[in-house]
Protein backbone atom coordinates (compact mmCIF):
# COMPACT_ATOMS: atom_id res chain seq x y z
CA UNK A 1 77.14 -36.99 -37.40
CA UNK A 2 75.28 -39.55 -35.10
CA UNK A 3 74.12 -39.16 -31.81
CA UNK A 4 76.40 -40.23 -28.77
CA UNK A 5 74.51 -43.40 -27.93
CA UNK A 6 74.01 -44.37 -32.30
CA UNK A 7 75.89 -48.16 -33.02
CA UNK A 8 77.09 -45.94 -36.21
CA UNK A 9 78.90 -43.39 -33.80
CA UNK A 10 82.49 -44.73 -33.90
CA UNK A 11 81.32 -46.67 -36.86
CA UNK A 12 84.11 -46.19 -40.01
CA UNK A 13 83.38 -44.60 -42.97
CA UNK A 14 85.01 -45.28 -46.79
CA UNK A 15 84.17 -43.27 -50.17
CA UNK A 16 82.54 -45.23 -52.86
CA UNK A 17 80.70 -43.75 -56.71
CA UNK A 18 76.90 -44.49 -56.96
CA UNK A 19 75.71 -44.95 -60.41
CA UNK A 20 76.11 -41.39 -61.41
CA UNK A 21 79.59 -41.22 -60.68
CA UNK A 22 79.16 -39.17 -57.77
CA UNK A 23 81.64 -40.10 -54.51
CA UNK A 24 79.53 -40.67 -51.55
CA UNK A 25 80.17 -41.31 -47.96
CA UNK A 26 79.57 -44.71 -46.80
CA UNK A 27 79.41 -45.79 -43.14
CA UNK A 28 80.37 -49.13 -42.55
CA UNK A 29 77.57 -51.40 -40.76
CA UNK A 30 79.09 -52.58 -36.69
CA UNK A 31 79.31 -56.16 -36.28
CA UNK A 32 76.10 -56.94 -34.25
CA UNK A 33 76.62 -56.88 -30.63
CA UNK A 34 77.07 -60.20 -28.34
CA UNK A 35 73.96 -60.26 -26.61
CA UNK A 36 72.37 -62.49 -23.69
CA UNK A 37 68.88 -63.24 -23.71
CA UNK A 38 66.42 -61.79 -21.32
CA UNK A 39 63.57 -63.98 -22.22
CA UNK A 40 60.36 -63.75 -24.59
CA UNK A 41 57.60 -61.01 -24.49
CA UNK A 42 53.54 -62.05 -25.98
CA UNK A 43 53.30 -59.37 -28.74
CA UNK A 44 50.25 -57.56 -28.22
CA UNK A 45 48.36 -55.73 -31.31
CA UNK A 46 49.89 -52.75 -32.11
CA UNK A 47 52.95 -52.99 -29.47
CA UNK A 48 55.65 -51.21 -31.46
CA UNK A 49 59.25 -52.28 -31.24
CA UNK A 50 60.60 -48.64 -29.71
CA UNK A 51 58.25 -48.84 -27.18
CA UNK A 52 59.12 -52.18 -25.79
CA UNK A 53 62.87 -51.20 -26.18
CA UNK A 54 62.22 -48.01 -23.91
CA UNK A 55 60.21 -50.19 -21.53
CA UNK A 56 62.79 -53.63 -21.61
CA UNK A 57 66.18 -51.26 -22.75
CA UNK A 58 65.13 -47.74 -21.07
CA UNK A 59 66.06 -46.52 -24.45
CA UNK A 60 63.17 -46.35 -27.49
CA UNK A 61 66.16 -45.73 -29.62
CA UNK A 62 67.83 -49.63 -29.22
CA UNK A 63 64.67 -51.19 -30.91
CA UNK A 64 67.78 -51.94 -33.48
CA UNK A 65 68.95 -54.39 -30.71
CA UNK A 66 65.77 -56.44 -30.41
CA UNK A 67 65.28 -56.33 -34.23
CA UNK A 68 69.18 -58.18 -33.86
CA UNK A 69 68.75 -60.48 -31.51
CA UNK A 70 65.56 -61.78 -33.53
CA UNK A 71 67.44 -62.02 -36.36
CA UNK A 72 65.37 -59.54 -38.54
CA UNK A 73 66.54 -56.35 -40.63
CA UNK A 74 63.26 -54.38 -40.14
CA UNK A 75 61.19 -54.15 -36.78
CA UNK A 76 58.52 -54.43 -38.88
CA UNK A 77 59.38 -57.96 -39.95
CA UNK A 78 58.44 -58.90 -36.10
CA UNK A 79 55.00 -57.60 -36.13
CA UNK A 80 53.18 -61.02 -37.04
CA UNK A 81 55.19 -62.81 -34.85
CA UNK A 82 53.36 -64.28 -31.32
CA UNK A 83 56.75 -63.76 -29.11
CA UNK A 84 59.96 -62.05 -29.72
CA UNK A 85 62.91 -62.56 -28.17
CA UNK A 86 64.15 -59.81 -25.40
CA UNK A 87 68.10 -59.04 -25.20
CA UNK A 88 69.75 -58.12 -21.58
CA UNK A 89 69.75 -54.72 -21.18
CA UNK A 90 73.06 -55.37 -19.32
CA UNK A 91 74.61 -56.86 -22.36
């Protein structure tokens, strides 16, 4: 269901009814990861999260990690911030 190197991967799942009545799969959201700190990157205009991830991470796809460590449920919350904060790509 979720690619090999998705947070959701091992992630458990549990049935629950929507407001039709209809049983739907739910995947259960993984406790956010213990990170370190790298340090701070200057947000340029119109830097986007994936691409810093790819460039800080060497994976676009763990923008989710930088969105965490900054304590923000959208990337998008980040963009009129000066600095953001950086996670370890070792941790």
């Amino acid at each position: 269901m979720f690619d090999d190197n998705s947070r959701y991967k091992n992630a458990p799942t549990y049935a629950v009814k929507d407001r039709r009545g209809r049983t739907v799969t739910v995947v259960a959201t993984p406790a956010p990861p213990l990170q370190s700190l790298l340090g701070f990157h200057v947000l340029k205009q119109g830097q986007h999260i994936d691409h810093l991830a790819g460039r800080y991470l060497n994976n676009p796809a763990a923008f989710w990690r930088i969105a965490e460590i900054n304590e923000v449920m959208l990337p998008e919350a980040m963009t009129e911030r000066k600095e953001i904060a950086i996670p370890n790509s070792r941790s």
